[in-house]
N, C-alpha and C. Protein backbone atom coordinates (compact mmCIF):
# COMPACT_ATOMS: atom_id res chain seq x y z
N UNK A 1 -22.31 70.74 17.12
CA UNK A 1 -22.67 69.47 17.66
C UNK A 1 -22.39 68.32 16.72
N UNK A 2 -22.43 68.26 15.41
CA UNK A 2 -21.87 67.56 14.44
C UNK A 2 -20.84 67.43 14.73
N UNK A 3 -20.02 67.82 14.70
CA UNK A 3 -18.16 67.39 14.82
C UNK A 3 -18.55 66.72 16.29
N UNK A 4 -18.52 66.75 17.15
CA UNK A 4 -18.77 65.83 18.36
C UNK A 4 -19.32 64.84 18.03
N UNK A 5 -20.43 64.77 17.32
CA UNK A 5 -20.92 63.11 17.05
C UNK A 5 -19.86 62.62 15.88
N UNK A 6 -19.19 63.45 15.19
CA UNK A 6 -18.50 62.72 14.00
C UNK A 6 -17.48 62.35 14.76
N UNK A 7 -16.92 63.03 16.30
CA UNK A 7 -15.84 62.17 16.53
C UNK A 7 -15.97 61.15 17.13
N UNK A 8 -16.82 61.27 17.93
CA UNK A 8 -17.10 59.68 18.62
C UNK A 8 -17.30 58.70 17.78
N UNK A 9 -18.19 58.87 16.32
CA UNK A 9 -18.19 57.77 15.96
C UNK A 9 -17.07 57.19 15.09
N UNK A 10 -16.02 58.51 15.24
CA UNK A 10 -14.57 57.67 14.68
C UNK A 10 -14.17 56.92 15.81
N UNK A 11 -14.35 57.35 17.10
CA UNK A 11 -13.30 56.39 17.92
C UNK A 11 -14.30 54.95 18.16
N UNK A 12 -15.32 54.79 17.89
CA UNK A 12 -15.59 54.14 17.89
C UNK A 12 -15.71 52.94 16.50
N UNK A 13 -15.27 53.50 15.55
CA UNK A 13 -14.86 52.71 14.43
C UNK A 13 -13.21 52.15 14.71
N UNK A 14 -12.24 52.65 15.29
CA UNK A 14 -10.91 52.11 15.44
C UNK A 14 -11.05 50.88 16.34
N UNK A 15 -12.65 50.53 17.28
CA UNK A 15 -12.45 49.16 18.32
C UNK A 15 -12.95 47.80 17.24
N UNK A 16 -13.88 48.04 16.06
CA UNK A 16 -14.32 47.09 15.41
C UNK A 16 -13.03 47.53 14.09
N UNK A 17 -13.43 45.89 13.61
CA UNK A 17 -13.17 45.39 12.53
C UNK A 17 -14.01 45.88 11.40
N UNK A 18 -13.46 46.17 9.76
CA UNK A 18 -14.47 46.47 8.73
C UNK A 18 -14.42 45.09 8.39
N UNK A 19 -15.88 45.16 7.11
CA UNK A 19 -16.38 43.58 6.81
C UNK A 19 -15.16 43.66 5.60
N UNK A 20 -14.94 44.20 5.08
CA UNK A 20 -13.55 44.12 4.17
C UNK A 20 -12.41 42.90 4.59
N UNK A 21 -11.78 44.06 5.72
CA UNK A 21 -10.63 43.20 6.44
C UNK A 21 -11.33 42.18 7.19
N UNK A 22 -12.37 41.61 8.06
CA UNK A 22 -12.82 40.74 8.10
C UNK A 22 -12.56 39.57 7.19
N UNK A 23 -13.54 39.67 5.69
CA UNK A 23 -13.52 38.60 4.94
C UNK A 23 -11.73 38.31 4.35
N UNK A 24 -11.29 39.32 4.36
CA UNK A 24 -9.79 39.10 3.90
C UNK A 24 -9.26 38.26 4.67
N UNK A 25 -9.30 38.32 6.12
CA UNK A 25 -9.03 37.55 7.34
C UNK A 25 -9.62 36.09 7.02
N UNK A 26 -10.64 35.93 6.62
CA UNK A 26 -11.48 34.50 6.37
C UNK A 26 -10.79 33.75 5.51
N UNK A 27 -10.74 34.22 4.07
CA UNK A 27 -9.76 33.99 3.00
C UNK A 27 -8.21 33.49 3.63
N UNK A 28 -7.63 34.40 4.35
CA UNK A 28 -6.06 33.97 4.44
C UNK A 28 -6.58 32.40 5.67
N UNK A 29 -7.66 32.26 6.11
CA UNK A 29 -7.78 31.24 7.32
C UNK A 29 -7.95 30.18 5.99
N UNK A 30 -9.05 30.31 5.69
CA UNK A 30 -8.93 29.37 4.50
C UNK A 30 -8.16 29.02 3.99
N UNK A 31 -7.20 29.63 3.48
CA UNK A 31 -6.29 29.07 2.45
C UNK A 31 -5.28 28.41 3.27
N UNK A 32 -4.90 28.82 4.59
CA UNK A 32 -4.26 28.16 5.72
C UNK A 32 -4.22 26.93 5.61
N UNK A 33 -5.51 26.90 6.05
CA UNK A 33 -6.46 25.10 5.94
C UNK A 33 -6.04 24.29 4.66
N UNK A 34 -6.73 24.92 3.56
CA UNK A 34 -6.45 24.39 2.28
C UNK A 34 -5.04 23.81 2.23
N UNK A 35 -4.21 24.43 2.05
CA UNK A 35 -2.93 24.06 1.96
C UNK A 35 -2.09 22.99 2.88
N UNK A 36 -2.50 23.14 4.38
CA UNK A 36 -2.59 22.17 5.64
C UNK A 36 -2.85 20.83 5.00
N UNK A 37 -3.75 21.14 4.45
CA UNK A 37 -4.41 19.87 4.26
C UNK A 37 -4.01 18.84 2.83
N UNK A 38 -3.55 19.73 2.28
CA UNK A 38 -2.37 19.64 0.64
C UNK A 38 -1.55 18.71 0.82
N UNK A 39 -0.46 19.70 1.84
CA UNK A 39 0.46 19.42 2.25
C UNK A 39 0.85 18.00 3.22
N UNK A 40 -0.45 17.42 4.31
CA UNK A 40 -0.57 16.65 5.27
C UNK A 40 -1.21 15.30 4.23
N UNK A 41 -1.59 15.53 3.21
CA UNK A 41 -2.67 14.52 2.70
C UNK A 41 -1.05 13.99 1.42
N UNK A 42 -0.46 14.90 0.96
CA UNK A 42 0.48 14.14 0.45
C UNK A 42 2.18 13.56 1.15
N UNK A 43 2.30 13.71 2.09
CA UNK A 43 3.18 13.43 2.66
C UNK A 43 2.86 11.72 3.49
N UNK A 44 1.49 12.02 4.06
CA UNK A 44 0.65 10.88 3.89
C UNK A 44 0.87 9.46 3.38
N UNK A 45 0.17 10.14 1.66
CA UNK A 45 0.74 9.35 0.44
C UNK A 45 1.89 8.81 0.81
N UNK A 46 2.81 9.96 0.93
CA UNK A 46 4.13 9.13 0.17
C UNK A 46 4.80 8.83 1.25
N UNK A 47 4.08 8.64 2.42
CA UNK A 47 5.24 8.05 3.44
C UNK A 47 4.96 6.56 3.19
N UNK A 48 6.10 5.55 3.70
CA UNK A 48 5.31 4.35 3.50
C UNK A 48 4.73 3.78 4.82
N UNK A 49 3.67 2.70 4.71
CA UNK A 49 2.87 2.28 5.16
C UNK A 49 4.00 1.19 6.73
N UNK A 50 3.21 1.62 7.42
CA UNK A 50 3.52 0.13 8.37
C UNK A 50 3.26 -1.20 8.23
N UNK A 51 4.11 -2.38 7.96
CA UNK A 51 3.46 -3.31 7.91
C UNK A 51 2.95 -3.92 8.93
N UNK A 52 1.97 -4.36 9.29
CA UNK A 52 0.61 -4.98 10.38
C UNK A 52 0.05 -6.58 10.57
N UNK A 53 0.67 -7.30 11.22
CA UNK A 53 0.10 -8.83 11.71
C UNK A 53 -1.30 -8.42 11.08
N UNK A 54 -2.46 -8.96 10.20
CA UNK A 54 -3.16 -8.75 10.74
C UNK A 54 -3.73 -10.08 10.54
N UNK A 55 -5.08 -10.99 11.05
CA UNK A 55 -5.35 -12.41 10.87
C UNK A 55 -4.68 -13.33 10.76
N UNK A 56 -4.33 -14.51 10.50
CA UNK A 56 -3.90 -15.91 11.26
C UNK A 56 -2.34 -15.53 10.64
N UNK A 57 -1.45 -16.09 11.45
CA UNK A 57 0.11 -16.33 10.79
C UNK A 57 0.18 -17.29 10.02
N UNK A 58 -0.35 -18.12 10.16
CA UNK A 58 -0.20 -19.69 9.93
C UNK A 58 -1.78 -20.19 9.15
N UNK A 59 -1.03 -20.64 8.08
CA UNK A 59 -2.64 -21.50 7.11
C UNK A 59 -2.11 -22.85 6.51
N UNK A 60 -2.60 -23.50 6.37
CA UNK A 60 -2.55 -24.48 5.45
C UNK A 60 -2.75 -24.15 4.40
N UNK A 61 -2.40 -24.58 3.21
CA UNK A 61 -2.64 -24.11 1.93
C UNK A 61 -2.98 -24.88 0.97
N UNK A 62 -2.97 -26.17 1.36
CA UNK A 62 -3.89 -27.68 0.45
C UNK A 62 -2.45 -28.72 0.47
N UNK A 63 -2.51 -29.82 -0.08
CA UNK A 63 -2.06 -30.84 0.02
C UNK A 63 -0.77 -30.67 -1.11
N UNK A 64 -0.28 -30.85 -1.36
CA UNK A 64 1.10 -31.03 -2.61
C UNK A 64 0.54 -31.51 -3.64
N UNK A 65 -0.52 -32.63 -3.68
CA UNK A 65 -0.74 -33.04 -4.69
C UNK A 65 -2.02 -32.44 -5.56
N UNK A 66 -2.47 -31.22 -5.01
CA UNK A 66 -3.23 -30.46 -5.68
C UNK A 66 -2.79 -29.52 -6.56
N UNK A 67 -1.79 -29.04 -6.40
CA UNK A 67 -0.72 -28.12 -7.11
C UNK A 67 -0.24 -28.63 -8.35
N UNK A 68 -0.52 -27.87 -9.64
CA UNK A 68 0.12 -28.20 -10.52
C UNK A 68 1.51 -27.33 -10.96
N UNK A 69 2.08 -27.76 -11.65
CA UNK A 69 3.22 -27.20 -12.18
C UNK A 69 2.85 -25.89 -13.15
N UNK A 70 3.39 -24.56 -12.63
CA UNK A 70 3.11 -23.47 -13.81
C UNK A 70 1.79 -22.83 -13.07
N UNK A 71 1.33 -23.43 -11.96
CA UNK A 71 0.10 -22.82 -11.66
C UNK A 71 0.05 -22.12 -10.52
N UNK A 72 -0.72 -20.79 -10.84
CA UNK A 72 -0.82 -19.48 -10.03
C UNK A 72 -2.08 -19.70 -8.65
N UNK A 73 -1.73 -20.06 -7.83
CA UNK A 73 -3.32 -19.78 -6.93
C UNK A 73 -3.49 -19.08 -5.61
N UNK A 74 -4.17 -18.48 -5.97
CA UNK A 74 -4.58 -17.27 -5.09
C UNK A 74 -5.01 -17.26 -3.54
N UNK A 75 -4.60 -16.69 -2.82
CA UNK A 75 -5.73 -16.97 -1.65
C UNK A 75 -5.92 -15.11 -0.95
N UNK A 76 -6.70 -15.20 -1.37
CA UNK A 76 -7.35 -13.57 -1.24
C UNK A 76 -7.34 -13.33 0.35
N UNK A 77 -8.10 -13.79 1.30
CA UNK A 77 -8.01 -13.83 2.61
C UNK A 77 -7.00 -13.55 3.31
N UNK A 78 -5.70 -14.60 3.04
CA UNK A 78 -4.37 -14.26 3.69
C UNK A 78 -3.63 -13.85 2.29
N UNK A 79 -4.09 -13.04 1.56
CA UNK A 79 -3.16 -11.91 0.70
C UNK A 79 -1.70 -12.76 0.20
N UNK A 80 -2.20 -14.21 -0.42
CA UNK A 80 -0.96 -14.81 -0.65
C UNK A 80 -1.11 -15.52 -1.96
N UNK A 81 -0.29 -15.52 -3.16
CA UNK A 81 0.04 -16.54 -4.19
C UNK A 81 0.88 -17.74 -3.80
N UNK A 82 0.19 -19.25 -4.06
CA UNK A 82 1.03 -20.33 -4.02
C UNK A 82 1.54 -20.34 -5.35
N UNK A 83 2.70 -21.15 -6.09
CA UNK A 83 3.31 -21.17 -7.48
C UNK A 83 4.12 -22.29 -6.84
N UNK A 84 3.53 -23.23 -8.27
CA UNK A 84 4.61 -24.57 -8.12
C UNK A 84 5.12 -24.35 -9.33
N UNK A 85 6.46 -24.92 -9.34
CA UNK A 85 6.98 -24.27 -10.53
C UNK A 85 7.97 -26.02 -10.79
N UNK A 86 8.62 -26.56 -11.89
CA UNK A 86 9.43 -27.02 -11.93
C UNK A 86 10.02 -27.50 -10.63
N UNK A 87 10.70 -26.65 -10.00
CA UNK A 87 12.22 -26.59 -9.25
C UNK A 87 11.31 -26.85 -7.26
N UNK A 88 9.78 -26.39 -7.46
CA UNK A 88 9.25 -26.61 -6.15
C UNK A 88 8.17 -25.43 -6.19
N UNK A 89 7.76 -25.15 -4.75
CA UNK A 89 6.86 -24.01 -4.59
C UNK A 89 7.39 -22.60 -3.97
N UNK A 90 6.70 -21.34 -3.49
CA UNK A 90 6.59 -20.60 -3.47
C UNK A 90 5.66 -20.01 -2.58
N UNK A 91 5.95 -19.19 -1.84
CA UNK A 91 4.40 -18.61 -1.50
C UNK A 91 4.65 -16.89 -1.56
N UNK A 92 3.97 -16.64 -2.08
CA UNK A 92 4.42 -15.00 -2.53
C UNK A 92 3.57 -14.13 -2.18
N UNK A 93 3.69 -13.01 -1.08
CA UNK A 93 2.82 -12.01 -0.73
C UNK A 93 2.23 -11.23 -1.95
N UNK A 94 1.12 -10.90 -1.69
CA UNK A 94 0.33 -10.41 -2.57
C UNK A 94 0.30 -8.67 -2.32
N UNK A 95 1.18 -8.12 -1.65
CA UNK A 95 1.21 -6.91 -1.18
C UNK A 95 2.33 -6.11 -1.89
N UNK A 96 1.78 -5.15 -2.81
CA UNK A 96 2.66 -4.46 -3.33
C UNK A 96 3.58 -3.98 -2.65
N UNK A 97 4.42 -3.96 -2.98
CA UNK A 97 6.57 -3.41 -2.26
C UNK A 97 6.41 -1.96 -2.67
N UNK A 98 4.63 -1.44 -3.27
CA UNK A 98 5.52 0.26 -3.62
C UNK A 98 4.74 1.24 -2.62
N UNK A 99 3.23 0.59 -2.37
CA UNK A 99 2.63 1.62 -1.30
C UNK A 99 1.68 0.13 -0.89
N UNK A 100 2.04 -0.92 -0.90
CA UNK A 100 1.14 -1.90 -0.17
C UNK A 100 -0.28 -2.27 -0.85
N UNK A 101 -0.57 -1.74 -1.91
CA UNK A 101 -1.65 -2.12 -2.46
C UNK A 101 -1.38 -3.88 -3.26
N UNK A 102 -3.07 -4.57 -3.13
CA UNK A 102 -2.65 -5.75 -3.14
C UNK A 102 -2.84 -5.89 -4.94
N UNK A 103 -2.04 -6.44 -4.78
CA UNK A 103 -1.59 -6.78 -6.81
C UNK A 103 -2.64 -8.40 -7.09
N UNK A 104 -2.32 -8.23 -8.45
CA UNK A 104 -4.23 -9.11 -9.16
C UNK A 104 -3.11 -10.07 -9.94
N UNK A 105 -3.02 -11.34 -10.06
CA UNK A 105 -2.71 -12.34 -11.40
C UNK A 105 -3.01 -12.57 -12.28
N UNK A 106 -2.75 -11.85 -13.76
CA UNK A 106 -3.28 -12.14 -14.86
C UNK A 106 -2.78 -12.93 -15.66
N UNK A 107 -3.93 -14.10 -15.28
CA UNK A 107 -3.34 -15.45 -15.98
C UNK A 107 -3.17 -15.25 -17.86
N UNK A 108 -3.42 -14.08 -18.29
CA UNK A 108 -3.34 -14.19 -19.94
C UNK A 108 -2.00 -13.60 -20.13
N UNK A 109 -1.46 -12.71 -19.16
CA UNK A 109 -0.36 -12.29 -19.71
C UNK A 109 0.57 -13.28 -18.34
N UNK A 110 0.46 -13.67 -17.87
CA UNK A 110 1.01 -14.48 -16.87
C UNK A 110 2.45 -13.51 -15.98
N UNK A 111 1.45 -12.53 -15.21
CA UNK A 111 2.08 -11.85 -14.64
C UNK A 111 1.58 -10.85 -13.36
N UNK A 112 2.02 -10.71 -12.19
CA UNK A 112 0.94 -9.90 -11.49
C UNK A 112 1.05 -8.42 -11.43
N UNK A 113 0.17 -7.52 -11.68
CA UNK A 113 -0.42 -6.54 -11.48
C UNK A 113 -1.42 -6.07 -10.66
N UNK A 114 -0.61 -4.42 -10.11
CA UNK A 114 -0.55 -3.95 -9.33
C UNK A 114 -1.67 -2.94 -10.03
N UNK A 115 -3.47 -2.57 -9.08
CA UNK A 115 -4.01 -1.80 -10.06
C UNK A 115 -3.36 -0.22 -9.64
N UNK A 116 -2.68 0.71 -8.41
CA UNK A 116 -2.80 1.04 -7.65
C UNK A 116 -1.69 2.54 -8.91
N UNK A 117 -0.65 1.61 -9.46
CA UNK A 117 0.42 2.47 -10.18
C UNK A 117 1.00 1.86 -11.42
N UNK A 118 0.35 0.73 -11.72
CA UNK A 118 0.63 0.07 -12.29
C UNK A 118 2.16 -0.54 -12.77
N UNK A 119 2.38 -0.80 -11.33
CA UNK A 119 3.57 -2.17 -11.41
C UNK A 119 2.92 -3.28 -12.45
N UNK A 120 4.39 -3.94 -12.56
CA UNK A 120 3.88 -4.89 -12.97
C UNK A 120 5.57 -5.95 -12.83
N UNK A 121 4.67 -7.45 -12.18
CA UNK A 121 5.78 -8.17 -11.83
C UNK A 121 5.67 -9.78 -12.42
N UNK A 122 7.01 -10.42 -12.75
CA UNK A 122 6.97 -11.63 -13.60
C UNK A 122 6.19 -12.65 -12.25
N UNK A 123 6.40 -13.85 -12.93
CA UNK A 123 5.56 -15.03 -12.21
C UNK A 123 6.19 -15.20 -10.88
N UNK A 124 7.44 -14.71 -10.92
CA UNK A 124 8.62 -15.26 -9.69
C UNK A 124 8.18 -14.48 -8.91
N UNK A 125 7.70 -12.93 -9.24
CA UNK A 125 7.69 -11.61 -8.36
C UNK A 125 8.05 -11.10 -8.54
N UNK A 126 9.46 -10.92 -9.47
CA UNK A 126 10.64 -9.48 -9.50
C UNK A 126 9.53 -8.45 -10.54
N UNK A 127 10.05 -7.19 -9.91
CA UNK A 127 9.80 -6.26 -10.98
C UNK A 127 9.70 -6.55 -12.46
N UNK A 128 8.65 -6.07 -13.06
CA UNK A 128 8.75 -5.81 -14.41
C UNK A 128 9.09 -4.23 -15.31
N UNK A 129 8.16 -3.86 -14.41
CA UNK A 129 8.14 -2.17 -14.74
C UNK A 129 7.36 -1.31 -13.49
N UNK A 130 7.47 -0.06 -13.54
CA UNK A 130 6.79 0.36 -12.82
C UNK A 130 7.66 0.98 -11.30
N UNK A 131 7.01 1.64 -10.22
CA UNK A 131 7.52 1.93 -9.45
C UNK A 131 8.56 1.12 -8.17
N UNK A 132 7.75 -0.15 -7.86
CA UNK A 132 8.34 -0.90 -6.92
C UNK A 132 9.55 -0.82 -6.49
N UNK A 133 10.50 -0.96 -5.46
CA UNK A 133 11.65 -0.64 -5.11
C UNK A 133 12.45 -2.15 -4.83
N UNK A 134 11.94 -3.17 -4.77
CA UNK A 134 12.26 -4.38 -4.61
C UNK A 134 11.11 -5.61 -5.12
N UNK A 135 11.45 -6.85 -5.31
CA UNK A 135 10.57 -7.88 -5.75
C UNK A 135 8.99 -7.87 -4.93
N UNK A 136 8.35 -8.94 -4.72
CA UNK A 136 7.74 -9.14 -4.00
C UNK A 136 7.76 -9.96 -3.27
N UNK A 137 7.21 -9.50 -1.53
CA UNK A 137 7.79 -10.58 -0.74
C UNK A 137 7.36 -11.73 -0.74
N UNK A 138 8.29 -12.80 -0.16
CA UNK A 138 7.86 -14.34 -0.01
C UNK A 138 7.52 -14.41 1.38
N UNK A 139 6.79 -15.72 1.91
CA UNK A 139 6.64 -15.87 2.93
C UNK A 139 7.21 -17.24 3.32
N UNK A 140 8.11 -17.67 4.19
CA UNK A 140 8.14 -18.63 5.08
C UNK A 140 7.51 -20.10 4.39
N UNK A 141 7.75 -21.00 4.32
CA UNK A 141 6.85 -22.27 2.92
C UNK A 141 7.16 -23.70 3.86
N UNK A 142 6.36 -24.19 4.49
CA UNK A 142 7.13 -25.70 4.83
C UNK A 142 6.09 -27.01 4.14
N UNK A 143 6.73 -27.22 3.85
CA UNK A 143 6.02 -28.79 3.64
C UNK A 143 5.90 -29.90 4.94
N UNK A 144 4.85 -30.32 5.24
CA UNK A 144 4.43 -31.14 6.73
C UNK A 144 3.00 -32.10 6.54
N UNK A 145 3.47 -33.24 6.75
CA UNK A 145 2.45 -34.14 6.40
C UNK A 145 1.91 -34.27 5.04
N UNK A 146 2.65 -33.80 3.95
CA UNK A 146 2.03 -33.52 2.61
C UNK A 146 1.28 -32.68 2.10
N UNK A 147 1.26 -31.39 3.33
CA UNK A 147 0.38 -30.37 3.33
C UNK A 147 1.30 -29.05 3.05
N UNK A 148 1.03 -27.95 2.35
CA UNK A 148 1.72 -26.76 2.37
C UNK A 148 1.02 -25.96 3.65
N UNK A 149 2.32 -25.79 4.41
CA UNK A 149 1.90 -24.53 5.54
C UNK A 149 2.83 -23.55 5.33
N UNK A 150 1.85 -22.39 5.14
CA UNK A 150 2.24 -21.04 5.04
C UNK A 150 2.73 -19.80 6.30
N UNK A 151 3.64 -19.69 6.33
CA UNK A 151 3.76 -18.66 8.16
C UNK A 151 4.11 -17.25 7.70
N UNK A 152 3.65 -16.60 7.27
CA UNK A 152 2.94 -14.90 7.08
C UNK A 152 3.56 -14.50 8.24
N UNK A 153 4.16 -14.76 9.65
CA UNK A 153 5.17 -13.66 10.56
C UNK A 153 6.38 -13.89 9.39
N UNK A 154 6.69 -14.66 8.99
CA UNK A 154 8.01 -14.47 8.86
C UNK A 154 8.27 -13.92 7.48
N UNK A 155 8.36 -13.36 7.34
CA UNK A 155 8.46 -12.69 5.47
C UNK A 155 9.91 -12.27 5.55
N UNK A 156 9.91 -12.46 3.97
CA UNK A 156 11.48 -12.96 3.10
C UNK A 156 11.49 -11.29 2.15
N UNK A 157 12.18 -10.51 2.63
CA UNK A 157 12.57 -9.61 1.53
C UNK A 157 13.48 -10.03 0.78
N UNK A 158 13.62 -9.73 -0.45
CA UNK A 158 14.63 -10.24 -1.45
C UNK A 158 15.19 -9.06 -2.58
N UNK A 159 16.26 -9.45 -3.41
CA UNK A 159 16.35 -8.35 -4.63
C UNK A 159 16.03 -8.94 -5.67
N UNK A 160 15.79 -10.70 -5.72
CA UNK A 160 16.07 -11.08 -7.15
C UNK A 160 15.27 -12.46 -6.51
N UNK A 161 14.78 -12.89 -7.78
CA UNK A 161 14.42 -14.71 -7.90
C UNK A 161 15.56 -15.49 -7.78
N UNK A 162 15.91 -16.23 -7.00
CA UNK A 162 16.88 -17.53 -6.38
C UNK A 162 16.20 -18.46 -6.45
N UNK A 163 16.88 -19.72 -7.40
CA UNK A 163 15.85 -21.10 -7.05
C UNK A 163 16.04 -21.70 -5.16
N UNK A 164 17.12 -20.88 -4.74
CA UNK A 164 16.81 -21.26 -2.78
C UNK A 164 16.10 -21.22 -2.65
N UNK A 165 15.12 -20.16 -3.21
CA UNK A 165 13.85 -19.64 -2.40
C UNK A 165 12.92 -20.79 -2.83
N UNK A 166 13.04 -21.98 -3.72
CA UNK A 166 12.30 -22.62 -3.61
C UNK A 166 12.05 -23.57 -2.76
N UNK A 167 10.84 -24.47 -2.00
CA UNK A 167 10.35 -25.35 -0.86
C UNK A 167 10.91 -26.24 -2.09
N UNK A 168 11.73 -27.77 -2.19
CA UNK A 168 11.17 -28.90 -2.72
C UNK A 168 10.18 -29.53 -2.37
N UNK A 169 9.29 -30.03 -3.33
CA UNK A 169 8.18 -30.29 -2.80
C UNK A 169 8.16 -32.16 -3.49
């Protein structure tokens, strides 16, 4: 009568799973995932970003005669540097050219930086060092009524600083 119960309870061990091969099974799901997720989270990264309208196209940016010569000013909101320089103004996106992170003006070394990879670009915008693949963009600049208006649809890719690119102001 033993061998009869020993065989049934073999055939009935071939319909289940052991906790062995089980957890082995768990492990290879896991690591599935893990790697999924490796793999999806850096491709991610390194794809680049869409650029996105997002808030007003159009700002005013103060009067001409507030602007000094040599001077950097910021406008955090619409992600833009004004720069009057000599030759006229400027309006220079504040959006890094390498994954879109927004770059900081450091008025001691008089240059903007990028905290993200650490670009780093002269007063004009062009590259200094660092990853970037082109300058940084300009935006669109008119002078009207003595006022700087800024138009953020229209952005200026470039390879290099051109005094064209300057508004006379």
């Amino acid at each position: 009568m033993m061998r009869k119960e020993m065989g049934d309870k073999s055939q009935v061990d071939k319909g289940t799973i052991s906790r062995r091969r089980l957890i082995g099974y768990a492990w290879i799901g896991a690591s599935v995932v893990v790697i999924g997720e490796l793999i999806g989270g850096t491709l991610a990264f390194l794809w680049p970003r869409r650029k996105q309208a997002t808030g007003e196209n159009v700002f005013i940016a103060g009067k001409i005669g507030d602007f000094k010569v040599g001077e950097v000013i910021p406008f955090r909101k619409e992600k833009t540097f004004i720069i009057k320089t000599e030759g006229g103004f400027m309006a220079i996106s504040a959006v890094c050219t390498h994954l879109n992170c927004i770059v900081n003006w450091n008025q001691i070394l008089k240059r903007f930086e990028c905290p993200c990879h650490g670009a780093k670009f002269n007063q004009m915008g062009e590259v200094l060092e660092g990853p970037p693949p082109r300058p940084l963009d300009l935006y669109k600049l008119q002078i009207a009524a003595g006022n700087l208006v800024i138009h953020k649809a229209h952005v200026v890719e470039r390879k290099s600083f051109d005094s064209s690119q300057l508004v006379k102001g």
